[in-house]
Protein backbone atom coordinates (compact mmCIF):
# COMPACT_ATOMS: atom_id res chain seq x y z
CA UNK A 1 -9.89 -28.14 -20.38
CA UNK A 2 -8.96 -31.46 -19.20
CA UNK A 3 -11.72 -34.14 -19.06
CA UNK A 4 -11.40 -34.60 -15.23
CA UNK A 5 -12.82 -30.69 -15.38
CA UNK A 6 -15.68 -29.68 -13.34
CA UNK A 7 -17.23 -27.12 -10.65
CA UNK A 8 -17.22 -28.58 -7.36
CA UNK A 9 -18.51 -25.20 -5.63
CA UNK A 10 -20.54 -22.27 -6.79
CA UNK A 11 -20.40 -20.04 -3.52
CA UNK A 12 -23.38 -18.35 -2.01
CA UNK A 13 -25.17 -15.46 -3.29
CA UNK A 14 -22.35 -13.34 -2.65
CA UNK A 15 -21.01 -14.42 -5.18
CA UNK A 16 -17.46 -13.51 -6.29
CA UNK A 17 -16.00 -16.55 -5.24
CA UNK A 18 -12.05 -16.44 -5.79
CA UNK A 19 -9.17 -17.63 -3.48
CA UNK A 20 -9.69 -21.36 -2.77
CA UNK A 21 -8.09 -23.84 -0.54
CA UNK A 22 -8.73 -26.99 -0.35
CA UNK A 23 -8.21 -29.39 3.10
CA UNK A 24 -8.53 -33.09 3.69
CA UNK A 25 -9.68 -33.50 7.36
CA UNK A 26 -11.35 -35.91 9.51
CA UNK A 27 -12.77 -37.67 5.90
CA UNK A 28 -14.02 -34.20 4.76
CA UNK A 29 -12.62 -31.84 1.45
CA UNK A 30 -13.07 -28.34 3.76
CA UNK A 31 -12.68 -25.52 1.28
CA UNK A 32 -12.14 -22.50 2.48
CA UNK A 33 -13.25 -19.30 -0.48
CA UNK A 34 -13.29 -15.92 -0.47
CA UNK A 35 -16.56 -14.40 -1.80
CA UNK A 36 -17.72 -10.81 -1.93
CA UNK A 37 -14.43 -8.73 -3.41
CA UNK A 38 -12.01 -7.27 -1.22
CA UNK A 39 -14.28 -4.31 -0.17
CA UNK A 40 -16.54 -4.10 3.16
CA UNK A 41 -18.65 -6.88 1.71
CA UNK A 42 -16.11 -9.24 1.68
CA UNK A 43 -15.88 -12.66 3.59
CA UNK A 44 -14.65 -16.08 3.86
CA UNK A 45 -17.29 -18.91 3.26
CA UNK A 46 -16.21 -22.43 4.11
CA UNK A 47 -18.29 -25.77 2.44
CA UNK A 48 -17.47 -29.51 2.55
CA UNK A 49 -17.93 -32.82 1.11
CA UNK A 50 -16.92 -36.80 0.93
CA UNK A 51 -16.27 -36.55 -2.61
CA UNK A 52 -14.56 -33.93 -5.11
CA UNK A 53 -17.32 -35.15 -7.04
CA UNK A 54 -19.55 -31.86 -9.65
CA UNK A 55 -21.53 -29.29 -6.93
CA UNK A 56 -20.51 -32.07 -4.06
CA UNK A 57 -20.24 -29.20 -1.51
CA UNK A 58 -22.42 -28.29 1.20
CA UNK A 59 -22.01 -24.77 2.62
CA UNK A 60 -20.91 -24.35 6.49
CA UNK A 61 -24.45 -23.60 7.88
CA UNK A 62 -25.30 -20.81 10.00
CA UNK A 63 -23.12 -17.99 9.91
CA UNK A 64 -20.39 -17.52 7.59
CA UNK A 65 -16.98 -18.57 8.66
CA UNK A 66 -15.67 -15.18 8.46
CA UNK A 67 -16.68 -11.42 7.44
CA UNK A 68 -16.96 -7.66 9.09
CA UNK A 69 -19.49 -6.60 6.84
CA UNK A 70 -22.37 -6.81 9.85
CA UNK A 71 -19.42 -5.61 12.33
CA UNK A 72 -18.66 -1.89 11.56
CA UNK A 73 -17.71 -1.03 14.99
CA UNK A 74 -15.07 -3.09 14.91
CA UNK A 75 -11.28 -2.24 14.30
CA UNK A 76 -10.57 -4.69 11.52
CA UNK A 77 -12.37 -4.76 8.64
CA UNK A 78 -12.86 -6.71 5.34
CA UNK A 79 -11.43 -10.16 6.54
CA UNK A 80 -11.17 -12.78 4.12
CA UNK A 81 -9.10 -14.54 1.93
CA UNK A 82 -6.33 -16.27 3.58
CA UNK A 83 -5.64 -19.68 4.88
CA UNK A 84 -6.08 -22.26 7.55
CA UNK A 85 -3.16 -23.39 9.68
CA UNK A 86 -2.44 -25.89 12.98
CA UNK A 87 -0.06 -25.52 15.75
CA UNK A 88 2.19 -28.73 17.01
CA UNK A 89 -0.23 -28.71 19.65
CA UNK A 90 -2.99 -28.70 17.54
CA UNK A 91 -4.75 -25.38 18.34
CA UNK A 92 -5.81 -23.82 15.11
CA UNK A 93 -5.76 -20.09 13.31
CA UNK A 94 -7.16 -18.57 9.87
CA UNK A 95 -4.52 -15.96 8.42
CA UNK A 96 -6.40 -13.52 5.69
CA UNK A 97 -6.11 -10.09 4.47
CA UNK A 98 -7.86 -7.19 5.92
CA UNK A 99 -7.83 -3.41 6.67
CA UNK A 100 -8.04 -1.47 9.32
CA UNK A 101 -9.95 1.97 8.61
CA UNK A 102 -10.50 5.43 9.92
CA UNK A 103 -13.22 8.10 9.41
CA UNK A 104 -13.08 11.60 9.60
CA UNK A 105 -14.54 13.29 13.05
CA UNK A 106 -18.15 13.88 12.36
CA UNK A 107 -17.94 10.66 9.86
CA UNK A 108 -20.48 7.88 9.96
CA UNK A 109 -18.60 4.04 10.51
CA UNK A 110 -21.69 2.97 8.77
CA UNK A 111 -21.30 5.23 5.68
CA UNK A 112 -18.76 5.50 4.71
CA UNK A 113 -17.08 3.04 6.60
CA UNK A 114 -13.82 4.21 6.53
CA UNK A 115 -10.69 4.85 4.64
CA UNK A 116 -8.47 2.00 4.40
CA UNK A 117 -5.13 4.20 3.80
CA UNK A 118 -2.47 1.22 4.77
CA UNK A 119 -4.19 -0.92 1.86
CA UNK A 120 -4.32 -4.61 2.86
CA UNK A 121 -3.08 -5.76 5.80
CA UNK A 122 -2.75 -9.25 7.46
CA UNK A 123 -4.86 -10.46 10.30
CA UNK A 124 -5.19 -13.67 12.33
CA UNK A 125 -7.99 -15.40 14.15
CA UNK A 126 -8.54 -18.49 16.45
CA UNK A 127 -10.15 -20.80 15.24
CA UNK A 128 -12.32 -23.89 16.88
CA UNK A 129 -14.12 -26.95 15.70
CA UNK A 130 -18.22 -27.20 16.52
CA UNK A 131 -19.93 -30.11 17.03
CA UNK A 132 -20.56 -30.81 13.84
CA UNK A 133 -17.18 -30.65 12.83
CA UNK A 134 -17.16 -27.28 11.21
CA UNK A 135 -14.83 -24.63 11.64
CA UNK A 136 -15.74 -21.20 13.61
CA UNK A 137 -13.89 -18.22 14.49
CA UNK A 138 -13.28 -17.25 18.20
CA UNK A 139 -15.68 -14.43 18.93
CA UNK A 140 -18.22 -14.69 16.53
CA UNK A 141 -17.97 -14.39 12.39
CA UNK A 142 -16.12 -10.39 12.65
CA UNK A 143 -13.48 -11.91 14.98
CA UNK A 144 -11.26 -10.53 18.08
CA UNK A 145 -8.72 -7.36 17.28
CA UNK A 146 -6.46 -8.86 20.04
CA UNK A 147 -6.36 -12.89 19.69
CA UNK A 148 -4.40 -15.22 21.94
CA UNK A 149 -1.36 -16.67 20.70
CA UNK A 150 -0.47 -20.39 20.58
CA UNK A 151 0.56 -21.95 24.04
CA UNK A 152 3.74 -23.51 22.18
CA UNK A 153 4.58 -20.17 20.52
CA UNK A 154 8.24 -18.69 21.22
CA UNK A 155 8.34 -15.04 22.62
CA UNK A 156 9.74 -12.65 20.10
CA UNK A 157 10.54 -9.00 20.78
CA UNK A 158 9.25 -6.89 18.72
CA UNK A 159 11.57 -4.17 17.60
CA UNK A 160 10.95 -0.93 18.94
CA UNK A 161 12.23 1.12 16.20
CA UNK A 162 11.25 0.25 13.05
CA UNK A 163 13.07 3.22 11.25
CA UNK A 164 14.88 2.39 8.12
CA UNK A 165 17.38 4.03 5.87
CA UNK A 166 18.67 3.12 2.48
CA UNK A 167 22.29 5.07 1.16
CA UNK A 168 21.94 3.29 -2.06
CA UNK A 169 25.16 1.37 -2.33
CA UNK A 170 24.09 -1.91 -3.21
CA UNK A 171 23.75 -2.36 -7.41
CA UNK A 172 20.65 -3.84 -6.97
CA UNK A 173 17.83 -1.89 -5.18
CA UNK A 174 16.55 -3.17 -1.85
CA UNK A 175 13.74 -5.80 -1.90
CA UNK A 176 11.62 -3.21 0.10
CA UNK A 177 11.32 -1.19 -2.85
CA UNK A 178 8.72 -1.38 -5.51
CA UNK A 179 8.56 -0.07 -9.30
CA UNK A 180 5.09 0.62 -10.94
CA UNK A 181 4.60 -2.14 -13.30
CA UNK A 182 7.63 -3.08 -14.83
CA UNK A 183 11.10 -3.89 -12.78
CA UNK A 184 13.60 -1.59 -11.85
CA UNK A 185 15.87 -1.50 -15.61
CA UNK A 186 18.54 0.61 -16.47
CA UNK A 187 16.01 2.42 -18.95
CA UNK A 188 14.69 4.10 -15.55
CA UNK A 189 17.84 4.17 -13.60
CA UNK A 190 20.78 3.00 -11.69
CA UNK A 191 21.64 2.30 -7.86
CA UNK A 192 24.97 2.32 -6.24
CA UNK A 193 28.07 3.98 -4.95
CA UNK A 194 25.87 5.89 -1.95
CA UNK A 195 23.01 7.42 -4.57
CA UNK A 196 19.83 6.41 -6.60
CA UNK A 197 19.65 8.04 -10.14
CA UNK A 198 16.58 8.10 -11.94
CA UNK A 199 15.88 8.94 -15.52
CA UNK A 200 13.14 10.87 -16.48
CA UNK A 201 9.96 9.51 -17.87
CA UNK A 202 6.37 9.84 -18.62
CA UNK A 203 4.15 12.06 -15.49
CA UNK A 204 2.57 10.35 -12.41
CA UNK A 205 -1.00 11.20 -14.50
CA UNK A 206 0.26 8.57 -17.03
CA UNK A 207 -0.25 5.12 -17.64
CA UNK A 208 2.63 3.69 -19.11
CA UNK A 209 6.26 4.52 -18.38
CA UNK A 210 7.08 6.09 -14.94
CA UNK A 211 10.45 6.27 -13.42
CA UNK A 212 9.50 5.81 -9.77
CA UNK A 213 10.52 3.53 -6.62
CA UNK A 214 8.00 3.16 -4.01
CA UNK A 215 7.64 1.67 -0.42
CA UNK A 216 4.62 1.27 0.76
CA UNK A 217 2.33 3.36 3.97
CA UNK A 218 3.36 1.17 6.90
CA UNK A 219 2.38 2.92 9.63
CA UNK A 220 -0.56 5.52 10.46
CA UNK A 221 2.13 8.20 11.23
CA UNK A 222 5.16 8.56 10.41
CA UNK A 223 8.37 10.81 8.62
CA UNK A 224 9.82 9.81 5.26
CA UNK A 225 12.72 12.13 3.57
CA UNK A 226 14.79 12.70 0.80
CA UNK A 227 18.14 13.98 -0.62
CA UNK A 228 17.45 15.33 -4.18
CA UNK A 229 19.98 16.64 -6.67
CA UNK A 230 18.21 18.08 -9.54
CA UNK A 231 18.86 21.10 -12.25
CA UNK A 232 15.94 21.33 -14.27
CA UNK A 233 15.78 23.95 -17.39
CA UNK A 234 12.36 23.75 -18.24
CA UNK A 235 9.18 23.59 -16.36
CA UNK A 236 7.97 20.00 -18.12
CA UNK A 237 10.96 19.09 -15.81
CA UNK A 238 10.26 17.56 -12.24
CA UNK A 239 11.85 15.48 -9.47
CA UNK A 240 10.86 14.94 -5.99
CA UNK A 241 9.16 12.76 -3.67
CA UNK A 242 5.22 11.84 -3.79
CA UNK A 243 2.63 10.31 -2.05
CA UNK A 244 1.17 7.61 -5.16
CA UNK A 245 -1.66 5.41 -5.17
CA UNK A 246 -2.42 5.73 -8.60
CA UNK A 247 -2.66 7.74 -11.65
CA UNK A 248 -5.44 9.59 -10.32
CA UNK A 249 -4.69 9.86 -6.54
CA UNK A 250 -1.36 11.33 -5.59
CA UNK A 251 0.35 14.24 -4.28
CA UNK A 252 3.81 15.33 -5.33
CA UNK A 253 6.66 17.79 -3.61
CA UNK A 254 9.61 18.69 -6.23
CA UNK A 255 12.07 20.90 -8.12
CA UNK A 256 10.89 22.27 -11.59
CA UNK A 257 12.14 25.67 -13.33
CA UNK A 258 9.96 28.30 -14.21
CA UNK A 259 10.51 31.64 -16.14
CA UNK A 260 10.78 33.89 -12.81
CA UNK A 261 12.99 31.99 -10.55
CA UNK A 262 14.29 29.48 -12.07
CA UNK A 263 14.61 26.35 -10.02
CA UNK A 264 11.68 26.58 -7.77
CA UNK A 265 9.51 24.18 -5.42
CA UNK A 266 6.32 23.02 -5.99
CA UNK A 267 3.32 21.23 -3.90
CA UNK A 268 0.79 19.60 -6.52
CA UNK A 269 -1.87 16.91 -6.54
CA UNK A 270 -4.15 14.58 -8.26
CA UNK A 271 -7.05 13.82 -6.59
CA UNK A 272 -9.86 11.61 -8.27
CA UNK A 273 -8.44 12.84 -11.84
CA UNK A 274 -8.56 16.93 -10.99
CA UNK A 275 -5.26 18.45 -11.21
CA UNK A 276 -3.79 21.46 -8.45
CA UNK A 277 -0.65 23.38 -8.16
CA UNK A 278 -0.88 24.59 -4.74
CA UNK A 279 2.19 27.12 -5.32
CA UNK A 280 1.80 28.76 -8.46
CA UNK A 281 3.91 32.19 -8.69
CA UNK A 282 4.22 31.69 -4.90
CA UNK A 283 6.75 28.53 -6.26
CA UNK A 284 9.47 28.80 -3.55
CA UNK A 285 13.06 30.09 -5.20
CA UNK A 286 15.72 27.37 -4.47
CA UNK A 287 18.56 30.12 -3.22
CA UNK A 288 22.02 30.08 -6.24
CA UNK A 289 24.41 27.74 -5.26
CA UNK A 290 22.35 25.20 -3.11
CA UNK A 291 23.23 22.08 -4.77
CA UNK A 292 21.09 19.52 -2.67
CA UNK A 293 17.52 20.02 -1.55
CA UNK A 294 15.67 17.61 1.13
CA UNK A 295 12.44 16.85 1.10
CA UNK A 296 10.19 15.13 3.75
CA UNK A 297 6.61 14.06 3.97
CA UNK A 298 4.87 14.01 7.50
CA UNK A 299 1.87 11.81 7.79
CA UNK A 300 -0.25 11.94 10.54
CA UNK A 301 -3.15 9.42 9.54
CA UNK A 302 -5.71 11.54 8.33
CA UNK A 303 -3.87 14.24 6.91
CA UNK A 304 -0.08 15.12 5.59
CA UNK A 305 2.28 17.62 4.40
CA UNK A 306 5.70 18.13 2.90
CA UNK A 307 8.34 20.29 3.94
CA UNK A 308 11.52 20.99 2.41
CA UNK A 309 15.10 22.08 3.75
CA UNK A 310 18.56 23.39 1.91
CA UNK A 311 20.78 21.80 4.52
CA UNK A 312 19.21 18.67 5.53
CA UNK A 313 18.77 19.99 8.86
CA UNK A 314 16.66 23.02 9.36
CA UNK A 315 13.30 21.91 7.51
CA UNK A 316 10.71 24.42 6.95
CA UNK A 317 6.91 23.20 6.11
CA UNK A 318 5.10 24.02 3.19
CA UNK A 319 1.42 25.40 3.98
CA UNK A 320 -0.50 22.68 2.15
CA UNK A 321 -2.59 19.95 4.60
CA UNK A 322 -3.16 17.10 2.34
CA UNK A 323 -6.51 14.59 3.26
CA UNK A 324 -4.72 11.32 3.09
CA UNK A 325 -8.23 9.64 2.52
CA UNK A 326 -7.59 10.38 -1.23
CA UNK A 327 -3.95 9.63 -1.66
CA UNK A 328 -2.82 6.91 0.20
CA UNK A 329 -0.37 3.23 0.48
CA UNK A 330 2.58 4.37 -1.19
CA UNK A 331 6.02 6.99 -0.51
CA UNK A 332 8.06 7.21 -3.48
CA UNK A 333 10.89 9.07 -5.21
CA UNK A 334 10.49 9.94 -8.59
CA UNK A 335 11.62 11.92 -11.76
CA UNK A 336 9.95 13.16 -15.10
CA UNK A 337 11.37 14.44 -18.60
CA UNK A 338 8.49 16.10 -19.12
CA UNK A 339 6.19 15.15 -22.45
CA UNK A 340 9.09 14.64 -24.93
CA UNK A 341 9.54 10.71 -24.30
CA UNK A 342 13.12 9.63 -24.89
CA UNK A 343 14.81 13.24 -24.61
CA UNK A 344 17.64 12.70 -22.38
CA UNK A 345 20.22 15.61 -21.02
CA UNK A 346 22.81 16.30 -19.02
CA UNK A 347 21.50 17.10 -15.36
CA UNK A 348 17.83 17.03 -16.73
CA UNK A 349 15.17 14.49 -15.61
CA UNK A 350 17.47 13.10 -13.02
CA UNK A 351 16.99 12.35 -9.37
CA UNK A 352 19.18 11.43 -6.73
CA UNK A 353 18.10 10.05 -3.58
CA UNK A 354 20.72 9.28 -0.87
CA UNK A 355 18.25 9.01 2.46
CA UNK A 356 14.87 7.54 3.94
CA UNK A 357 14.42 7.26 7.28
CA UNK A 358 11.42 5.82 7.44
């Protein structure tokens, strides 16, 4: 450590203290840390001093600068995190993370309080100065779910459709895609020339190689689909699309062969580590000769489903409702080879995925 090394802040009791920033105002260091973890309990505390001198800082007295963990009523939750910023007209806002839950009907917002199925979000607050020249959020510590905007600030129109669709033509995949822990290589695929192929890997249960793209849960409802060409000979074979949040918590809609139909689909999940195959022997036959099969996921906040289709027009739903408390955050496309890593053949373990309208 260098010798100018030392702890100028040790939080509250919180504890947890993570995220600093640090402001020179008005003669004062403000620093602005996030304490609690990014759970219910979490908050922003700010403290101040003269000096950057050792366990100089004083903590913002009376209440915290910013938290929801006394405000379960309200609509955003877990605040905290984020950072302090000033208008040219010198009106000022705190931009942090947050989430904004929902409970099942006959659900307690006290306990549980919620599920947070769109992950972290961003939020923004107003913020003014007290008398004592510390920093306080408009409305109280839990903040305002509808916040005025700067009186310099240029109208922008939102978009009113925020659908999106990728054909894959591009050699490089779309910055709105994600890859589970390593980037998108040419050991799990290639993109380009109106399709995605994707090279079968290790299952969504494992923790190590996984050929999958992902976007992440955007919305509380919405449609996702996808264009799959797939000819799997064995039943360690899959490809499809899935609702992933981790190895643990998913759901999954694909192709796979079994010894009575051959290629057949199948509904299956994870949820909290115990596996399900919804379809079993009632597996649904893909018909000789269909070459494509689309899939699509309907999520409707608290609960989804998948349905699938053999023209891309006529969709029929599968009868599994899916509790999206448990499996939440992410739509992806993916493709296993089953549990023999490296085996590689024509046709098998590949995916093709030519459409999301999101």
């Amino acid at each position: 450590m260098p010798e100018t090394a030392r702890t100028i802040y040790r939080g509250t009791a919180v504890a947890l203290v993570e995220g600093p920033h640090l402001y020179k105002l008005n003669g004062y260091y403000y620093l602005f840390a996030a304490q609690g973890g990014t759970v219910f309990t979490h908050q922003e505390v700010v403290a101040r001093s003269k000096t950057l001198e050792a366990d100089s800082f004083e903590t913002e007295p009376g209440d915290v600068f910013l938290t929801n963990v006394d405000t379960p009523d309200s609509y955003i939750q877990k605040q905290g995190h984020g950072a302090l910023v000033s208008t040219p007209e010198g009106e000022w806002y705190y931009a942090s993370l947050c989430a904004r839950p929902w409970n099942r009907p006959g659900e307690s917002i006290y306990d549980p309080r919620g599920w947070s199925t769109l992950g972290r979000e961003t939020a923004i607050q107003k913020v003014y100065w007290d008398d004592e020249g510390w920093p306080r959020i408009e409305g109280g510590h839990g903040g305002k779910t509808f916040v005025e905007g700067p009186k310099d600030a240029i109208f922008t129109e939102s978009a009113s459709d925020n659908s999106q669709q990728d054909d894959f033509t591009s050699p490089a995949l779309d910055p709105n895609w994600n890859t589970l822990r390593v980037p998108f290589t040419a050991k799990m695929g290639t993109t380009g020339d109106g399709k995605l192929t994707l090279i079968g890997q290790g299952s969504l249960a494992n923790t190590h190689d996984l050929s999958l793209i992902a976007r992440r849960w955007q919305a509380f409802y919405f449609d996702a689909a996808v264009k799959v060409k797939f000819e799997p000979f064995s039943y360690q074979q899959m490809a499809g699309l899935t609702n992933y949040y981790n190895d643990r918590h998913w759901s999954f809609v694909f192709l796979t062969w079994n010894e009575i139909n051959g290629k057949v689909i199948e509904v299956s999940e994870n949820n909290r580590g115990k596996y399900t195959s919804y379809l079993k022997d009632n597996a649904i036959k893909v018909p000789d000769g269909v070459e494509y099969v689309w899939f699509r996921t309907k999520v409707r906040k608290q609960t989804y489903s998948y349905e699938y289709s053999f023209d891309g027009v006529t969709f029929t739903e599968i009868p599994v409702l899916l509790d999206a408390a448990y499996c939440p955050m992410t739509m992806c496309c993916r493709a296993t080879a089953g549990s023999l890593p490296g085996v590689r053949r024509p046709g098998g373990g590949r995916l093709r995925r030519v459409r999301h309208p999101g």
